[in-house]
Protein backbone atom coordinates (compact mmCIF):
# COMPACT_ATOMS: atom_id res chain seq x y z
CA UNK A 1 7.59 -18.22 10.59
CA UNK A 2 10.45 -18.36 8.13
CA UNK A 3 13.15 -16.77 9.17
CA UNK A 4 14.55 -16.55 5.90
CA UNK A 5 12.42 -14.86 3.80
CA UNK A 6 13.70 -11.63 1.56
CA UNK A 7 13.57 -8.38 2.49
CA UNK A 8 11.74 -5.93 0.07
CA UNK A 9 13.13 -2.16 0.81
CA UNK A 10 10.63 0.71 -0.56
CA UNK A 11 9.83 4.43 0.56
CA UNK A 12 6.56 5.70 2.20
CA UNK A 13 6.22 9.39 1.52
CA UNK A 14 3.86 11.32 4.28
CA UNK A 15 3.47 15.00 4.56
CA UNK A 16 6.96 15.50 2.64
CA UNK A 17 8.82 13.32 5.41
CA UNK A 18 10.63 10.25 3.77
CA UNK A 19 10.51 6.95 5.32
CA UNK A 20 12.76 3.93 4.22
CA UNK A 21 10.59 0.64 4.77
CA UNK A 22 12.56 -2.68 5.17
CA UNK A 23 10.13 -5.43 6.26
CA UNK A 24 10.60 -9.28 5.21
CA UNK A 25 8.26 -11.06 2.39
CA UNK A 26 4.19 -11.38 3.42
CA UNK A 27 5.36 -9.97 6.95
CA UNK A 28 2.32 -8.13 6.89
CA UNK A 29 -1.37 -9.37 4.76
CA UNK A 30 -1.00 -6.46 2.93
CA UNK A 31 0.55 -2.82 3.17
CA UNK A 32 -2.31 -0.89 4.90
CA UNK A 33 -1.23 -3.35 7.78
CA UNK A 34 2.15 -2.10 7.71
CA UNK A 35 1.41 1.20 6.85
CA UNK A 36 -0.74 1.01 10.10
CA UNK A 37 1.78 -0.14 11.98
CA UNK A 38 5.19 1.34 11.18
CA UNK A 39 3.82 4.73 10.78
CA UNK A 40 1.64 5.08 13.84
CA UNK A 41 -1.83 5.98 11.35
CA UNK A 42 -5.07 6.89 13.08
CA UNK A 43 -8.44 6.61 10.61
CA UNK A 44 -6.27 4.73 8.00
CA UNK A 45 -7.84 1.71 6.65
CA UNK A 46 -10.85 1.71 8.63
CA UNK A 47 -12.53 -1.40 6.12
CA UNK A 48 -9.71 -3.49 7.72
CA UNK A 49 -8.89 -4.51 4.24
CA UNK A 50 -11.83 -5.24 2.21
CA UNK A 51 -11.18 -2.22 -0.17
CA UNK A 52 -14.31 -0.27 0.12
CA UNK A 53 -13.49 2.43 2.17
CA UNK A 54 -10.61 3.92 0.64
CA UNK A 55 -9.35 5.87 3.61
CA UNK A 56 -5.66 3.82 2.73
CA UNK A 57 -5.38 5.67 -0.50
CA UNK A 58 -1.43 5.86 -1.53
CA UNK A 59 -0.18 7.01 -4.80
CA UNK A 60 2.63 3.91 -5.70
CA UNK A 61 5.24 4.40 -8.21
CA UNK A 62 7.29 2.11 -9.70
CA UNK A 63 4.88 -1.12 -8.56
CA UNK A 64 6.26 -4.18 -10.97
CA UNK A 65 4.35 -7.41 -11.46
CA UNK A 66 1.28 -8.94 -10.74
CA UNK A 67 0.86 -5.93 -8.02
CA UNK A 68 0.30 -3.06 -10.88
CA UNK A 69 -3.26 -5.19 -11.41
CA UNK A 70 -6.14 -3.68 -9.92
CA UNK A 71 -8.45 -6.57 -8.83
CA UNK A 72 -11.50 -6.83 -6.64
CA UNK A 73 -13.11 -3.77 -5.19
CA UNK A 74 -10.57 -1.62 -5.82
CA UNK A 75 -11.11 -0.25 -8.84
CA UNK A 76 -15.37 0.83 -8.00
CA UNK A 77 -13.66 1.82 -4.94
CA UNK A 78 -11.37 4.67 -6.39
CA UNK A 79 -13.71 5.19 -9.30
CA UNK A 80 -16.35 6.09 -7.14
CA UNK A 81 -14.42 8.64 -5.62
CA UNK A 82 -13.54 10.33 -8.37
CA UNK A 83 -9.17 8.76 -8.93
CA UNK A 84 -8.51 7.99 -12.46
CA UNK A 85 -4.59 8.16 -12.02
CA UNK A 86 -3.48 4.61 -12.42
CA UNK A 87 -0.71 4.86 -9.50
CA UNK A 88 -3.52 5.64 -6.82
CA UNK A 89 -4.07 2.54 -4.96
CA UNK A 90 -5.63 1.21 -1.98
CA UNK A 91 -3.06 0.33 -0.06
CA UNK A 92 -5.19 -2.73 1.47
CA UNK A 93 -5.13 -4.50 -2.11
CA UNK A 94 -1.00 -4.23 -2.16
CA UNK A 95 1.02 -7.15 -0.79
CA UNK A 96 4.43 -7.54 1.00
CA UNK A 97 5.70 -9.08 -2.18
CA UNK A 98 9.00 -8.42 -4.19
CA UNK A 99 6.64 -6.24 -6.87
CA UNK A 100 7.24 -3.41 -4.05
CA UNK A 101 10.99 -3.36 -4.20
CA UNK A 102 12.55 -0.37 -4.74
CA UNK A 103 8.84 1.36 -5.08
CA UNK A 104 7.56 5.29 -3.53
CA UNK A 105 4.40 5.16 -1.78
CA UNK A 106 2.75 8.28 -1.07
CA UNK A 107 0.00 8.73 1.68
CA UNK A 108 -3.04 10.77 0.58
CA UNK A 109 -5.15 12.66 1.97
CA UNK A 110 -9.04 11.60 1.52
């Protein structure tokens, strides 16, 4: 692994708590891994990444770039369950890329 690579710094908002994320450039496949990981989540992203189960829902603000797309499942996904807000996401479809920096995730609640 590079050990190189750019940081990208962004917030993860849970339950009103704040929590500053540094992690390095595709550390992760996507941010439901890191979510998963940093913040010790039980029953999030129980697909494992395939965006159909939408239990890694996050509202993200201030996304830049290719990121703000919604591709593949994603948007039947959130459709189907009734979000029409453009900044709700599935976190599995977001990836440890610069379009993150400086960027508020909120976890919420299914």
């Amino acid at each position: 692994m590079n050990t190189n690579l750019p940081f990208i710094e962004f917030t993860v908002i849970d339950n009103e708590q704040h929590y500053p994320i540094k992690a390095k450039y595709g550390s992760y496949p996507n941010l439901m891994f890191l979510l998963k990981e940093q913040l010790s989540l039980d029953s999030f992203g129980e697909c494992g990444g395939v965006g159909r189960c939408a239990t890694c829902v996050v509202k993200a603000a201030g996304i830049k770039g290719n990121s703000a797309i919604k591709e593949r499942n994603e948007p039947a996904t959130l459709r189907k369950l009734g979000y029409k807000e453009e900044t709700v996401r599935l976190s599995c479809q977001l990836y440890i890329t610069k379009d993150l920096e400086g960027s508020a995730i909120t976890l919420l609640e299914l």
